[in-house]
N, C-alpha and C. Protein backbone atom coordinates (compact mmCIF):
# COMPACT_ATOMS: atom_id res chain seq x y z
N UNK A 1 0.84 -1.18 0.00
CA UNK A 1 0.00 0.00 0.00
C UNK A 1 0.88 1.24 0.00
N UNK A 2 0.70 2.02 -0.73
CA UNK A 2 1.15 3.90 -0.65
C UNK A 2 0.59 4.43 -0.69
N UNK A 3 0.87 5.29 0.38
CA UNK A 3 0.18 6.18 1.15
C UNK A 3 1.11 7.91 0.89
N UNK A 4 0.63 8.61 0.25
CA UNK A 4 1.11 9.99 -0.21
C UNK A 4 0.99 10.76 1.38
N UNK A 5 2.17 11.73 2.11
CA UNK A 5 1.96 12.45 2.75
C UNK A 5 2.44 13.68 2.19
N UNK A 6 1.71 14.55 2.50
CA UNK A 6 1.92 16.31 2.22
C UNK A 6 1.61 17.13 3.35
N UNK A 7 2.43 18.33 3.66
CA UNK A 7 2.12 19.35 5.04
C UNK A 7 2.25 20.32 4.32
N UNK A 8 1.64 21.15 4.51
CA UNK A 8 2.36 23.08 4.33
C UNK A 8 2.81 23.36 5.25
N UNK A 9 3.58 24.24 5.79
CA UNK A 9 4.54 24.44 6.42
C UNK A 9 4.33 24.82 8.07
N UNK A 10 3.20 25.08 8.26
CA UNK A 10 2.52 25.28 9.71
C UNK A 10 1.92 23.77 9.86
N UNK A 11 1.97 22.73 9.27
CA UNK A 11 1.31 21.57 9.51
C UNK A 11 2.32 20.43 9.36
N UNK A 12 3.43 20.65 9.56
CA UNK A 12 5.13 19.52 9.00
C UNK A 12 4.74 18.98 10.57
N UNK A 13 5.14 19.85 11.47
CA UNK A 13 5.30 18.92 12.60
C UNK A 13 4.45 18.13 13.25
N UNK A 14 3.01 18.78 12.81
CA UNK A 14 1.46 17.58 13.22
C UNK A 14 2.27 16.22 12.11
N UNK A 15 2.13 16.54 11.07
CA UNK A 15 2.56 15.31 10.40
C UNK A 15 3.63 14.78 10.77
N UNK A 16 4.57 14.91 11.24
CA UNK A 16 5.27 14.45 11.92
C UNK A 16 5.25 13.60 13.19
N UNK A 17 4.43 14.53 13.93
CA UNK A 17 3.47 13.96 15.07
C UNK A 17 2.58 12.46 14.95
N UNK A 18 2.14 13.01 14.22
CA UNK A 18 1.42 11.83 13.26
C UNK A 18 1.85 10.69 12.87
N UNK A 19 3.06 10.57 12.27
CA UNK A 19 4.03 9.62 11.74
C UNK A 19 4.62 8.70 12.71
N UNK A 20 4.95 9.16 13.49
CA UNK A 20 5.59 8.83 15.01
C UNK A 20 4.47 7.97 15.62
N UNK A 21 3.41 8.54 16.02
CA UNK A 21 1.91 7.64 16.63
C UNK A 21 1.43 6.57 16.43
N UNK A 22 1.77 6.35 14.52
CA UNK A 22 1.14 5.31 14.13
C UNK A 22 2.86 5.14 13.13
N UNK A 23 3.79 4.53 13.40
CA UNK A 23 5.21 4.41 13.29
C UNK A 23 5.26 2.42 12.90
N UNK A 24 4.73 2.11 14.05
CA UNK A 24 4.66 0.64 14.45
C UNK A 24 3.44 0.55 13.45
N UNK A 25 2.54 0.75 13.56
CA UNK A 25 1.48 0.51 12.34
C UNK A 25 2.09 0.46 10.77
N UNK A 26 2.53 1.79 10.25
CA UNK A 26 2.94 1.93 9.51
C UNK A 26 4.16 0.93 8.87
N UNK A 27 4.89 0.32 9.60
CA UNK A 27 6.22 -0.73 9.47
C UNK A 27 5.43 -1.66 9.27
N UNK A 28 4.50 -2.06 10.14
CA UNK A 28 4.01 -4.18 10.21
C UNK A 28 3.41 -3.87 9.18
N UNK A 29 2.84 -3.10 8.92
CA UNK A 29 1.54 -3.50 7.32
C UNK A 29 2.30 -2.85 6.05
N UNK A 30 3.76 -2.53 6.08
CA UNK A 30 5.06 -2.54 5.15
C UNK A 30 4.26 -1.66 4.25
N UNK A 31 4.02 -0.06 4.66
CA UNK A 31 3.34 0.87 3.76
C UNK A 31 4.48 1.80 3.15
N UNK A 32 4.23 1.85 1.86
CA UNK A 32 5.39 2.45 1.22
C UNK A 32 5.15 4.22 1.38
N UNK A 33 5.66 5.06 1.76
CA UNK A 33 5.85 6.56 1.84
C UNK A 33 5.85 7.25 0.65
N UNK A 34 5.39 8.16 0.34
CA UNK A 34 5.79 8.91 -0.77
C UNK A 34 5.30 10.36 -0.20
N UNK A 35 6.04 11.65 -0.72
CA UNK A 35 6.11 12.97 -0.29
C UNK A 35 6.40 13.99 -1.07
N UNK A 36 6.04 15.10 -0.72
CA UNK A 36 6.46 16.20 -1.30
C UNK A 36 7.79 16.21 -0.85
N UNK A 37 8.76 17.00 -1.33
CA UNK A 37 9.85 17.27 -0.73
C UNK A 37 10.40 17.84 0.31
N UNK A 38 9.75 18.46 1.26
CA UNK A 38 10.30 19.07 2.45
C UNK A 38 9.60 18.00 2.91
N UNK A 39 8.47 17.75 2.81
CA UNK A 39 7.74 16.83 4.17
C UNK A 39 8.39 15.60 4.04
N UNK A 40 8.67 15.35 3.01
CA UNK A 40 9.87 13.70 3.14
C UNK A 40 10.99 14.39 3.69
N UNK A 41 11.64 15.51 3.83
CA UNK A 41 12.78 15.42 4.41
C UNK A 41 12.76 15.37 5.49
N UNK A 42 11.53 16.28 6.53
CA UNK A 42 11.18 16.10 7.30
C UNK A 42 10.65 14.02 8.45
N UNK A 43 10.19 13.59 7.33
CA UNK A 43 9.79 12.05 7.47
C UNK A 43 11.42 11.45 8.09
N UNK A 44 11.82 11.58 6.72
CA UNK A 44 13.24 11.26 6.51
C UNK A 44 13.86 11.64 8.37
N UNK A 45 14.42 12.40 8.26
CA UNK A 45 14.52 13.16 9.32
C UNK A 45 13.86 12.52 10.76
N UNK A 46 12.76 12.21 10.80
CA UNK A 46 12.18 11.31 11.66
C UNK A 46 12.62 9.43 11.76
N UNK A 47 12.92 9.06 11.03
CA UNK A 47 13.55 7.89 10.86
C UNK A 47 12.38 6.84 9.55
N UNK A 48 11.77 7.91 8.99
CA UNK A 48 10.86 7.12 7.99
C UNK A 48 11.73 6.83 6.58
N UNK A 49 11.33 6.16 5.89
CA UNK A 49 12.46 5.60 4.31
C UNK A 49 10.91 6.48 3.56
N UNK A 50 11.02 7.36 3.01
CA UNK A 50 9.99 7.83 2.06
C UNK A 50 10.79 7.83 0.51
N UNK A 51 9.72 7.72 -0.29
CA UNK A 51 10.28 8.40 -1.77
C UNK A 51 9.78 10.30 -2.02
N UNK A 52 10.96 11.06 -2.72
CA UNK A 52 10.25 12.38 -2.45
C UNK A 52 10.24 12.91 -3.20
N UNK A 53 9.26 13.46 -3.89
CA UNK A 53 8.70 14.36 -5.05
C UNK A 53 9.59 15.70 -5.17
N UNK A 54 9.43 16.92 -5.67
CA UNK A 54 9.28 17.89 -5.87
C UNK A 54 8.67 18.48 -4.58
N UNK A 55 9.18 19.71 -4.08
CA UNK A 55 8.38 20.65 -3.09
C UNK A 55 7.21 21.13 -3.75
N UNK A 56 5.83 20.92 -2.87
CA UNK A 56 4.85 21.19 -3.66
C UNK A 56 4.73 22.48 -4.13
N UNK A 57 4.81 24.10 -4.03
CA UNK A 57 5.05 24.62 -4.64
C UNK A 57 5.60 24.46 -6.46
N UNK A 58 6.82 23.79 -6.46
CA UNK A 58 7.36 23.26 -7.47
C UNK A 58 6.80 22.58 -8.09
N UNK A 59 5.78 21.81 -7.82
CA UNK A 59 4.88 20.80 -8.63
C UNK A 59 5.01 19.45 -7.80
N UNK A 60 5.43 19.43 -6.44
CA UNK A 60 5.20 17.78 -5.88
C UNK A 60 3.40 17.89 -5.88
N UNK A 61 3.14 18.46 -5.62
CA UNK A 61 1.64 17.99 -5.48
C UNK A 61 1.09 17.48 -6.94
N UNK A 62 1.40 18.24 -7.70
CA UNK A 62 0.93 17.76 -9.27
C UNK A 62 1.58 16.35 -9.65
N UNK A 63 2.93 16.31 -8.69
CA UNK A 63 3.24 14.88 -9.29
C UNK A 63 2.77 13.44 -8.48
N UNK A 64 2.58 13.92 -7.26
CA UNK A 64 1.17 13.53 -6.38
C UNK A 64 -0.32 12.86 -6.74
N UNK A 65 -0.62 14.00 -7.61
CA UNK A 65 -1.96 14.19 -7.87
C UNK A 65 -1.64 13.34 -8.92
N UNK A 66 -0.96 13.17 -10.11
CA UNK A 66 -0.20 11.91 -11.41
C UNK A 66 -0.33 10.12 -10.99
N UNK A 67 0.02 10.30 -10.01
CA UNK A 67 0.37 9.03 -9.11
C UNK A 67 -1.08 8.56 -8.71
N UNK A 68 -2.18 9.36 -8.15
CA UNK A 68 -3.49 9.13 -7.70
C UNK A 68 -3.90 8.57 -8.91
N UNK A 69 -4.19 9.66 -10.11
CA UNK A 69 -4.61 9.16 -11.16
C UNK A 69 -4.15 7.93 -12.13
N UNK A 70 -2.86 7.39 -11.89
CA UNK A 70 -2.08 6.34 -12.39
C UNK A 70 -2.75 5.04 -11.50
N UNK A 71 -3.42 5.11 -10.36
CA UNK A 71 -3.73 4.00 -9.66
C UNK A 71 -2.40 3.61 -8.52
N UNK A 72 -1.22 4.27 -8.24
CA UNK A 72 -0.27 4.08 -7.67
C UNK A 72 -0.13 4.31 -6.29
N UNK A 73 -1.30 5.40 -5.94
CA UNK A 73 -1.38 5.83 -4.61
C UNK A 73 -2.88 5.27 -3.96
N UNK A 74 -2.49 4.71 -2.75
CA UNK A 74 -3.65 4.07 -2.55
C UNK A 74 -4.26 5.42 -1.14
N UNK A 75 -3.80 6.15 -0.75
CA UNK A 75 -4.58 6.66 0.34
C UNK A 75 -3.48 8.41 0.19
N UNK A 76 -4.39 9.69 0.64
CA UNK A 76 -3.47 10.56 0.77
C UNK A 76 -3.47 10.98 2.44
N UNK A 77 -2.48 11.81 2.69
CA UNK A 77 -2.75 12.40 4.20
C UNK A 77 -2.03 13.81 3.14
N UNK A 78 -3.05 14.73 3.66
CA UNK A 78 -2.21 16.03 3.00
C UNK A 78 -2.52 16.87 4.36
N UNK A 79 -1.94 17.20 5.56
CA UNK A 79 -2.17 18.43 6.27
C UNK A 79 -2.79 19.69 5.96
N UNK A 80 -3.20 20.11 5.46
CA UNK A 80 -3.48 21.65 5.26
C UNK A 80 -3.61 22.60 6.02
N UNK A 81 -2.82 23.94 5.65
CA UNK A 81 -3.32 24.90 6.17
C UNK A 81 -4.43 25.47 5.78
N UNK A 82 -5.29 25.58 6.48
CA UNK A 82 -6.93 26.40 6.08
C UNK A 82 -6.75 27.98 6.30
N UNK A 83 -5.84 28.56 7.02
CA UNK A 83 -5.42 30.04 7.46
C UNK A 83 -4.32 30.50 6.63
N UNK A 84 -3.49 30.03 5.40
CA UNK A 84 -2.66 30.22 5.14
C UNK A 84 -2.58 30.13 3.41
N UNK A 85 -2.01 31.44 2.84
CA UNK A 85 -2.17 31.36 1.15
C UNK A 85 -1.24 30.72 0.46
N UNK A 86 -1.56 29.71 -0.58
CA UNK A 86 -1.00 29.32 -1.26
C UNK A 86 -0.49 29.53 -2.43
N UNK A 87 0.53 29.67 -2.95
CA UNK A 87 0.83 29.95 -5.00
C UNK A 87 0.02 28.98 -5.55
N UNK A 88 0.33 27.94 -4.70
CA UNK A 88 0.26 26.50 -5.94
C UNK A 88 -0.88 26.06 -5.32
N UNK A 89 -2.40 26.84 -5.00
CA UNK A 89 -3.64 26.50 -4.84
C UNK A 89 -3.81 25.44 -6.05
N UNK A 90 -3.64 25.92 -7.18
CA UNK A 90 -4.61 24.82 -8.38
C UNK A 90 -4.17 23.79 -8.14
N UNK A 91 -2.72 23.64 -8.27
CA UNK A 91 -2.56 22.03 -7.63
C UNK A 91 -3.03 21.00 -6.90
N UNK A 92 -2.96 22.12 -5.57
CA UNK A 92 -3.82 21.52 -4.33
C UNK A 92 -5.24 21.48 -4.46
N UNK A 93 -6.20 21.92 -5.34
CA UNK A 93 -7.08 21.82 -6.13
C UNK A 93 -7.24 20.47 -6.57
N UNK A 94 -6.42 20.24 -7.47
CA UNK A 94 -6.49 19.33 -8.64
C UNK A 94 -6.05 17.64 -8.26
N UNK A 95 -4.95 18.24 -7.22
CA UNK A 95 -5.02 16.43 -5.74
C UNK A 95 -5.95 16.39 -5.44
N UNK A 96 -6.99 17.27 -4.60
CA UNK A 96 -7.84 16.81 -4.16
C UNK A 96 -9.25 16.52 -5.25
N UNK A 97 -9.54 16.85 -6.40
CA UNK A 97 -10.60 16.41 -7.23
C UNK A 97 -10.13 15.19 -7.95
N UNK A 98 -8.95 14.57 -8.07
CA UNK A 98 -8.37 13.83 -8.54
C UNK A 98 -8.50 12.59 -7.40
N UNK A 99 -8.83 12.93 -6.33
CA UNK A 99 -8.82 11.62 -5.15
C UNK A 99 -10.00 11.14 -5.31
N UNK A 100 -11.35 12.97 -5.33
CA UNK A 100 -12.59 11.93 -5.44
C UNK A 100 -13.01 11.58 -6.91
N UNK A 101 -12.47 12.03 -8.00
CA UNK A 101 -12.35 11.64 -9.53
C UNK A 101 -12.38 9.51 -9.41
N UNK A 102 -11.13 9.53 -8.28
CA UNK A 102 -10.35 7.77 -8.82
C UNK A 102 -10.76 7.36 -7.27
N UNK A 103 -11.72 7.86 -6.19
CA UNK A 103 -12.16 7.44 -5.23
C UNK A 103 -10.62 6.81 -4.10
N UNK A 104 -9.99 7.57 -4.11
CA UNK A 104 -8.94 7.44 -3.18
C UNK A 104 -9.25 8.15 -1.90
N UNK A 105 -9.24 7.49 -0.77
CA UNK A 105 -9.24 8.25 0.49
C UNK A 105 -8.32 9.44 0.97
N UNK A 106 -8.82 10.72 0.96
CA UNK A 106 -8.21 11.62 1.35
C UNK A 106 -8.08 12.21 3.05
N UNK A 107 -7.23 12.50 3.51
CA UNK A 107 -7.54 13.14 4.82
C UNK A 107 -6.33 14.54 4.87
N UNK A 108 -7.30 15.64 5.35
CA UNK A 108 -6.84 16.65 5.65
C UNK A 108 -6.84 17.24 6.95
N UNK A 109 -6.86 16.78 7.98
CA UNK A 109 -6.40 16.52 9.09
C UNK A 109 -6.16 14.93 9.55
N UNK A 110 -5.54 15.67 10.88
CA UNK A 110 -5.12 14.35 11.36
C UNK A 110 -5.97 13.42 12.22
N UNK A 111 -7.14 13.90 12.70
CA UNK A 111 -8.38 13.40 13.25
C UNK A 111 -8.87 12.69 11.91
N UNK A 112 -8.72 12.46 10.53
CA UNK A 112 -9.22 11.94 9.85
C UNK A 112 -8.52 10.98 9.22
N UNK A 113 -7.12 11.35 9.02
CA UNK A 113 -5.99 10.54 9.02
C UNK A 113 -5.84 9.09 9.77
N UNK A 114 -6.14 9.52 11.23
CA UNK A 114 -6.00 8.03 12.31
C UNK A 114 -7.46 7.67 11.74
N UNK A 115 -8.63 7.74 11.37
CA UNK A 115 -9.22 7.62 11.39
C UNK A 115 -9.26 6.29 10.12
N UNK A 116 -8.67 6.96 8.94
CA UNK A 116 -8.51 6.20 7.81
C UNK A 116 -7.11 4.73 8.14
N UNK A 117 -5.87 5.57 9.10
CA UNK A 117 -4.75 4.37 9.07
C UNK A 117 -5.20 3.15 10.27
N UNK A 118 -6.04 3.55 11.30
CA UNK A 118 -6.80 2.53 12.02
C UNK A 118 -7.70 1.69 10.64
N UNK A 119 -7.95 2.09 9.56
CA UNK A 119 -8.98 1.02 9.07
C UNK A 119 -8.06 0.07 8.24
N UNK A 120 -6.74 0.64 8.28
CA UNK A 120 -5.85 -0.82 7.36
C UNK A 120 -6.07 -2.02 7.93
């Protein structure tokens, strides 16, 4: 299973937080990582093996959102900031119509996140 994580930059360390909680989960059911580029370095950084895109700004989210539509990503966790402006809105747009387009589970917090990695 791969599982896409993404943060904006007021939301790295919940995801992080996050990562850590469900750590032991994440290892036994051998879920493969994939990231934007700061938030995998960040992962990384935590002791996770991720693969890492492009900083979403740059287009990780678009190459994100590629991967959903390819059938490659089976679940997203994207943090969002809801208080905070983005350049690369359309992107983050276009992941998320692209999840419910190919019916991939999305979570944009982390109350929805445990919610989805408790159902593996």
């Amino acid at each position: 299973m791969e599982i896409a994580i993404i943060a904006h930059d007021g939301k790295k360390a919940e995801m992080i937080q996050f990562l850590m909680d469900f750590k032991a989960l994440i290892i036994s059911k051998n879920i493969n990582l994939v990231a934007t580029g700061t938030t995998g370095k960040n992962a990384e950084k935590a002791g996770f093996k991720v693969t890492k895109f492009l900083s979403g700004p740059y287009g990780g989210d678009a190459q994100i959102a590629a991967r959903v539509a390819e059938g490659k990503t089976d679940m997203v966790f994207f943090f969002r900031d809801p208080l905070g402006m983005h350049p690369h809105e359309p992107d983050i747009a276009m992941l998320m119509r692209l999840c419910d387009v190919h019916d991939v589970p999305l979570a944009t917090n982390p109350a929805t996140a445990e919610l989805l990695v408790r159902a593996i």
